[in-house]
C-alpha atoms as a PDB file:
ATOM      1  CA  UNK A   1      93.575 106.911  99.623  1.00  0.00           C
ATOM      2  CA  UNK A   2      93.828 106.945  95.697  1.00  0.00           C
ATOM      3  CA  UNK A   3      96.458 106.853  93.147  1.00  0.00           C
ATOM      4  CA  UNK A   4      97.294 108.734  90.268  1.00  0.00           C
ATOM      5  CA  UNK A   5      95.810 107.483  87.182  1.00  0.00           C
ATOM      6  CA  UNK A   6      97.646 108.707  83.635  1.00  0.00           C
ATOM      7  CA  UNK A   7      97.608 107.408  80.284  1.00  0.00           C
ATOM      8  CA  UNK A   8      97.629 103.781  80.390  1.00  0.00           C
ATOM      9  CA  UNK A   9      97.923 103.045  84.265  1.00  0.00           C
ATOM     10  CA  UNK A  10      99.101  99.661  85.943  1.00  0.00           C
ATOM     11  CA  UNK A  11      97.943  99.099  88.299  1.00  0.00           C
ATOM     12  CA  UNK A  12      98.640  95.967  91.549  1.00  0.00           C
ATOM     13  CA  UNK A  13      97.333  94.946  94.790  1.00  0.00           C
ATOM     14  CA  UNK A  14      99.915  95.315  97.348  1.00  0.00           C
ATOM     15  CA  UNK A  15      98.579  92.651  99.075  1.00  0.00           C
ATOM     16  CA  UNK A  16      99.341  90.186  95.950  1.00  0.00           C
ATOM     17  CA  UNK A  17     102.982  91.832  95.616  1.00  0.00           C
ATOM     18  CA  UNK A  18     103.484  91.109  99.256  1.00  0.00           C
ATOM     19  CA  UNK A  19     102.165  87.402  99.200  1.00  0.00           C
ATOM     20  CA  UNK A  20     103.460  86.380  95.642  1.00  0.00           C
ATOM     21  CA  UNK A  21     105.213  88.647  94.010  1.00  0.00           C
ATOM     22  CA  UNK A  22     109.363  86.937  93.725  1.00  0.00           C
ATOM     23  CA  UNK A  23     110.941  88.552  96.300  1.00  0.00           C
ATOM     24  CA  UNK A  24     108.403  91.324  97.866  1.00  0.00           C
ATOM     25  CA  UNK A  25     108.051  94.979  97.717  1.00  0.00           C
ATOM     26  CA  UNK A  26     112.049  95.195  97.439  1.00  0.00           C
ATOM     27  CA  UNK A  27     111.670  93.503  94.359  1.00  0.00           C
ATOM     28  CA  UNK A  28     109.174  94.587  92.931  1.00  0.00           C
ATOM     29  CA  UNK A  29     110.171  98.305  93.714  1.00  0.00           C
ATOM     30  CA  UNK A  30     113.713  97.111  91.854  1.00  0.00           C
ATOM     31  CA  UNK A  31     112.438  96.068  88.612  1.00  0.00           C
ATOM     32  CA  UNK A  32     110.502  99.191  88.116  1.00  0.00           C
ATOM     33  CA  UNK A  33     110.077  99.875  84.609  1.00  0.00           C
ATOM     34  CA  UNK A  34     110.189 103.910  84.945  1.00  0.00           C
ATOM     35  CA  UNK A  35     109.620 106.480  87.573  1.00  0.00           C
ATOM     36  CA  UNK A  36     105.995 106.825  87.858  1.00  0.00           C
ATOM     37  CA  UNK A  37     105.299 104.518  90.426  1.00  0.00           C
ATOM     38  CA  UNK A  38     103.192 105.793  93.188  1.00  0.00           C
ATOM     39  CA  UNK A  39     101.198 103.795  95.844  1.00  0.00           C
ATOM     40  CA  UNK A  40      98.602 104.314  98.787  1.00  0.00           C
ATOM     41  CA  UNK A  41      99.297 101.486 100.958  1.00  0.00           C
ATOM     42  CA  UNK A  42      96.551  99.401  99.282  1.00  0.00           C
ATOM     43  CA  UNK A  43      97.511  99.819  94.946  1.00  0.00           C
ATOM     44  CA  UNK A  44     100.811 100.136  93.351  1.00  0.00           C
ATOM     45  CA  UNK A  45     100.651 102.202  89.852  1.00  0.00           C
ATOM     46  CA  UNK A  46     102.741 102.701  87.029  1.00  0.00           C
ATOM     47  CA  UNK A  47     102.442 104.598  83.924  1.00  0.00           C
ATOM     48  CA  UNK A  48     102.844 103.822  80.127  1.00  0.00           C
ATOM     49  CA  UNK A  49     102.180 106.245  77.474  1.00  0.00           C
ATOM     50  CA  UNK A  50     101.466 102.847  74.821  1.00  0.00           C
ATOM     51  CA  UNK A  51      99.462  99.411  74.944  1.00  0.00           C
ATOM     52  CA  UNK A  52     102.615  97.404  74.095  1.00  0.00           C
ATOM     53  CA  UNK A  53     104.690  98.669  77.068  1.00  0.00           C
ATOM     54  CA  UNK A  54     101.626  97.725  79.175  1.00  0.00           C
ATOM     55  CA  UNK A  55     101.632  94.201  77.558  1.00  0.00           C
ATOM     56  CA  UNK A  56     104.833  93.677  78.117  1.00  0.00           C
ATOM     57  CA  UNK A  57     104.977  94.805  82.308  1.00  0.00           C
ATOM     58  CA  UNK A  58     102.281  92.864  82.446  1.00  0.00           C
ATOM     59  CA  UNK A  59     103.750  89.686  81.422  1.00  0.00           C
ATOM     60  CA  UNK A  60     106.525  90.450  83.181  1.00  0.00           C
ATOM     61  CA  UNK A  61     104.520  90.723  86.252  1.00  0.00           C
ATOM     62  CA  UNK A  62     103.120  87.319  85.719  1.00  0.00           C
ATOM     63  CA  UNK A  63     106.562  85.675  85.603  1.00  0.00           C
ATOM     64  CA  UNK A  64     107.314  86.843  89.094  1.00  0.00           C
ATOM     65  CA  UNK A  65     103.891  84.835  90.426  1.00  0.00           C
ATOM     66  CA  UNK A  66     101.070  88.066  89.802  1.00  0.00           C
ATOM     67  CA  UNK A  67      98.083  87.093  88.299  1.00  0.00           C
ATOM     68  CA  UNK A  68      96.509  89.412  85.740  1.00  0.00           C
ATOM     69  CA  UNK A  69      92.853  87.879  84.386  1.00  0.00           C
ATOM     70  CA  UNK A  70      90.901  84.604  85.498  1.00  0.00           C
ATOM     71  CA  UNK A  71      87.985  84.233  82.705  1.00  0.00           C
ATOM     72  CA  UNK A  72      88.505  87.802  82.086  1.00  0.00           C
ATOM     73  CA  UNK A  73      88.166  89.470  85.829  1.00  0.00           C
ATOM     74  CA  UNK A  74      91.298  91.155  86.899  1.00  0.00           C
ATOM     75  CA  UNK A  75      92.823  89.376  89.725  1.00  0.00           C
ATOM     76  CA  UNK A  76      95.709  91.174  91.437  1.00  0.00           C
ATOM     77  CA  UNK A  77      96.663  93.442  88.225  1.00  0.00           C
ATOM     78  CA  UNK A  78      94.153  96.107  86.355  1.00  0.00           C
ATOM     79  CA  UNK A  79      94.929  98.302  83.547  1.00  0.00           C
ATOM     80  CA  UNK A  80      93.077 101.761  83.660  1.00  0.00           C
ATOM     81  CA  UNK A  81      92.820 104.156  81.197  1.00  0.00           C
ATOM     82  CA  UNK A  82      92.842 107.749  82.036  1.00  0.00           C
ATOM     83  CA  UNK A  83      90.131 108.674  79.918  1.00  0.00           C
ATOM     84  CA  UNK A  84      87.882 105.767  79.817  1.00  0.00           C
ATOM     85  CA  UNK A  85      88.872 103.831  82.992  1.00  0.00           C
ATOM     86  CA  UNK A  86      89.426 100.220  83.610  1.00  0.00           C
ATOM     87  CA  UNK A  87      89.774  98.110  80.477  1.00  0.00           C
ATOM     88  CA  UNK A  88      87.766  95.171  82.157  1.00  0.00           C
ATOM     89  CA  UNK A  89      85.039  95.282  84.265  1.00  0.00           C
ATOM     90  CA  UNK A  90      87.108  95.611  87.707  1.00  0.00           C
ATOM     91  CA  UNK A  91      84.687  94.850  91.124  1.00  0.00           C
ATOM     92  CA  UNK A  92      87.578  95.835  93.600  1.00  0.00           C
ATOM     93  CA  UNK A  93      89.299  99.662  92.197  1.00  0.00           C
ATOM     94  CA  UNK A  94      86.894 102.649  91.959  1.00  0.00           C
ATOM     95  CA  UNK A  95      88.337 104.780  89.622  1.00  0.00           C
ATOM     96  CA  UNK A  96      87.223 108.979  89.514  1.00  0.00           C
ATOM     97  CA  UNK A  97      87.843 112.175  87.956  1.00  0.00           C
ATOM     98  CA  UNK A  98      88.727 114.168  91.244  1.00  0.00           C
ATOM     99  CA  UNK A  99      89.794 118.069  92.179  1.00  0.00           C
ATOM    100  CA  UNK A 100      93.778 117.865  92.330  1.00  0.00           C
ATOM    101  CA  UNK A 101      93.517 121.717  93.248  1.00  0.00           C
ATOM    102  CA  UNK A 102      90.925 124.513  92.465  1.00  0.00           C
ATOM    103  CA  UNK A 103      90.239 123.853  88.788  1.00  0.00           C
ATOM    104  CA  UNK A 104      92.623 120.863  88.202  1.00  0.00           C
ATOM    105  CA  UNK A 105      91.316 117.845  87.850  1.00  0.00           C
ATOM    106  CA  UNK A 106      93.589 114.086  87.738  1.00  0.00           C
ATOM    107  CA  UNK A 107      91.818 110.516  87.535  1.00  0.00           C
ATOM    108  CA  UNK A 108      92.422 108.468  90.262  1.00  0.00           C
ATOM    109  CA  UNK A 109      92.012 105.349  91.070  1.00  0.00           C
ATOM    110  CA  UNK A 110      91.780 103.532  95.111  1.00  0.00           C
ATOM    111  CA  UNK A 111      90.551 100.245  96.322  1.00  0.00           C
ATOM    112  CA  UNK A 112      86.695  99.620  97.208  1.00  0.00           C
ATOM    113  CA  UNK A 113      85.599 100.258  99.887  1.00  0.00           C
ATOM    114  CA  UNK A 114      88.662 103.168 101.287  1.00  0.00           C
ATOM    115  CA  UNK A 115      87.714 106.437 102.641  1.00  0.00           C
ATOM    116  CA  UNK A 116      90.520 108.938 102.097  1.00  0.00           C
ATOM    117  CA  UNK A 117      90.282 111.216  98.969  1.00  0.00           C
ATOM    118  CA  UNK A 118      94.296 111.646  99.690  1.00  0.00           C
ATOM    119  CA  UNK A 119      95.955 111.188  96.334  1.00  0.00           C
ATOM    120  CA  UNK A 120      99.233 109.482  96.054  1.00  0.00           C
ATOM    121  CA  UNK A 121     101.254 110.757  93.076  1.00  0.00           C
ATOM    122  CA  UNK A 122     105.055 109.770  91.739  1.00  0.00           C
ATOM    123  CA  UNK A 123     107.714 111.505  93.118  1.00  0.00           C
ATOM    124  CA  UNK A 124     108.326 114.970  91.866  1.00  0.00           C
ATOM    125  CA  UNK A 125     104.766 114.915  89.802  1.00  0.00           C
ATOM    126  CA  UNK A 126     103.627 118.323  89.624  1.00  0.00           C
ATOM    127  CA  UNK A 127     100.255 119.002  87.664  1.00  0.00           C
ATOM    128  CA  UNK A 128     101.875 121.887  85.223  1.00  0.00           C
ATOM    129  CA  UNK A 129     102.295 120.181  81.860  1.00  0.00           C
ATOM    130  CA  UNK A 130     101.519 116.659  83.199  1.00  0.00           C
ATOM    131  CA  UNK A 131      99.280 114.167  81.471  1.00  0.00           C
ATOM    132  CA  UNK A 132      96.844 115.196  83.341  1.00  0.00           C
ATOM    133  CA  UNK A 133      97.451 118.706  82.344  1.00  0.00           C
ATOM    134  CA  UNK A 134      97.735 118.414  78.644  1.00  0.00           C
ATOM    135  CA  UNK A 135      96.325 115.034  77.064  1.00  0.00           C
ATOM    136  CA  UNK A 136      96.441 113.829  73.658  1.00  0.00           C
ATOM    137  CA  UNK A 137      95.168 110.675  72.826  1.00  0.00           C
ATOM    138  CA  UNK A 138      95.819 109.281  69.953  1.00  0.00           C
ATOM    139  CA  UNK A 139      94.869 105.318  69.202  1.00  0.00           C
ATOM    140  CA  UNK A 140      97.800 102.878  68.517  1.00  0.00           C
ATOM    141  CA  UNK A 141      96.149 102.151  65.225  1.00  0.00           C
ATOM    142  CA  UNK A 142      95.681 105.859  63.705  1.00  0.00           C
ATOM    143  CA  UNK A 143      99.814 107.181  64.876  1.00  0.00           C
ATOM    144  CA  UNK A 144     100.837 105.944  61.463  1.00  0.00           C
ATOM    145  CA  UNK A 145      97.859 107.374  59.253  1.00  0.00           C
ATOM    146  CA  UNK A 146      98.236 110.584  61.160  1.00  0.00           C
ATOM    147  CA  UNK A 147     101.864 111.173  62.105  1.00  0.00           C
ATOM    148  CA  UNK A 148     105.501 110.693  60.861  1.00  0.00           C
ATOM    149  CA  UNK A 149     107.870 109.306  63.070  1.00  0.00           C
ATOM    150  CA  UNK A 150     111.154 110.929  63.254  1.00  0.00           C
ATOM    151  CA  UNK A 151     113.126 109.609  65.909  1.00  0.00           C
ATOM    152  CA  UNK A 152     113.820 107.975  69.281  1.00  0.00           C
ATOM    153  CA  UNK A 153     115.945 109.851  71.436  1.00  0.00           C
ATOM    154  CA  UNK A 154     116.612 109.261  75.523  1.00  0.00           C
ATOM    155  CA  UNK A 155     113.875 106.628  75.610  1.00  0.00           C
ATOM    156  CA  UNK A 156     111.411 109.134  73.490  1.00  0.00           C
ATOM    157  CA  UNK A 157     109.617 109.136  70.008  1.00  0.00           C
ATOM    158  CA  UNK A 158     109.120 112.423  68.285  1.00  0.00           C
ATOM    159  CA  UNK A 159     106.357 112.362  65.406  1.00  0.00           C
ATOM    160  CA  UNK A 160     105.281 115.214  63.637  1.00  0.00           C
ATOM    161  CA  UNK A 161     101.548 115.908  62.786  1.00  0.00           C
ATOM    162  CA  UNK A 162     101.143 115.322  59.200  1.00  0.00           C
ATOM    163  CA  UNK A 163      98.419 118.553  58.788  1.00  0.00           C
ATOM    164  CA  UNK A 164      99.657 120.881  61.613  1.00  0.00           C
ATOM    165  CA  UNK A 165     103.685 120.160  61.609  1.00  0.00           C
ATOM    166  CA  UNK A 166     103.410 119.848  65.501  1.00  0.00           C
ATOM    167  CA  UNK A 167     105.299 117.962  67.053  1.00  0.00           C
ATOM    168  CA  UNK A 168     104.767 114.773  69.527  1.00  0.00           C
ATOM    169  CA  UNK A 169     106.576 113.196  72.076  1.00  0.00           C
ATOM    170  CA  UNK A 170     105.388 109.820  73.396  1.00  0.00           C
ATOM    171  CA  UNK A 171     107.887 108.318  76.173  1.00  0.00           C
ATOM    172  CA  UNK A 172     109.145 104.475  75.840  1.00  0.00           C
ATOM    173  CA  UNK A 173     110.432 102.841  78.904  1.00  0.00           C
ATOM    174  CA  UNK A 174     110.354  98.940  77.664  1.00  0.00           C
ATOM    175  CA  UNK A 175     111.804  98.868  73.949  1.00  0.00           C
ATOM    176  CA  UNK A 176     109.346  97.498  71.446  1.00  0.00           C
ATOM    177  CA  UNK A 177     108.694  98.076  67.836  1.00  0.00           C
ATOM    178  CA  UNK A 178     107.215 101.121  67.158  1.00  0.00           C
ATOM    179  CA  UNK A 179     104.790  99.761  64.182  1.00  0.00           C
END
């Protein structure tokens, strides 16, 4: 089985939430940071449309007893990218671009060695005007040379394109500057 991969993906052994993880599934299911999780049994994903937000879950996941890098090899937590894939050299996820339906293609991501091509998405997910749908990446570094923030709203930032007047929306689930 696989899981979704979008953005700036999560990702956790559910063996390592089981085992250390403060309290368990439960409580690790509670302190979800926003509704893309999605699992196959083996991985637990969530989704973050910036690298801070993914800094921050991460150390948050380390309080409760997770381990994230040993001399730079994930342990029980990976972050993968949904265009380039994992950020560090990962030797238990294989991570794909895979047919969703006729011509739609996701990234997904499963542990080594698993058979299934079943992908496990978050609930209510549907393909039409998802990330993996319509994708614009845009590096942390360039949003400010390129874009001018106009406002947070609901838990979202809307920038305007400084050359085109379109606008962007880029979701926030953990607070953090926006700079």
């Amino acid at each position: 089985m696989a899981v979704l991969v979008e953005a700036n993906s999560v990702i956790v052994k559910i063996d390592a939430i089981i085992e250390r993880y403060g309290g368990g599934i439960d409580a690790f299911e509670r302190c979800s940071p926003n509704a893309t999780l999605c699992t196959d049994g083996d991985l637990a994903r969530f989704g973050f449309m910036s690298p801070p937000e993914v800094d921050i879950y991460i150390q948050q996941l380390e309080t409760m007893g997770l381990d994230f890098l040993l001399d730079g090899v994930p342990q029980d937590i990976v972050i993968v990218n949904q265009l380039d894939g994992p950020t560090t050299e990962c030797n238990w996820i294989e991570v794909a671009r895979i047919k969703y339906d006729e011509d739609q293609i996701v990234t997904a991501a499963r542990m080594v060695g698993t058979a299934s091509d079943s992908l496990w998405t978050p609930d209510g997910w549907q393909f039409e005007g998802s990330l993996s749908d319509k994708y614009v990446y845009l590096p942390q570094s360039e949003v400010n040379e390129v874009m001018n923030y106009l406002r947070t709203e609901g838990g979202v930032d809307t920038y305007r394109h400084r050359e085109t007047g379109k606008l962007f929306y880029r979701g926030r689930t953990i607070p953090i500057d926006r700079h």
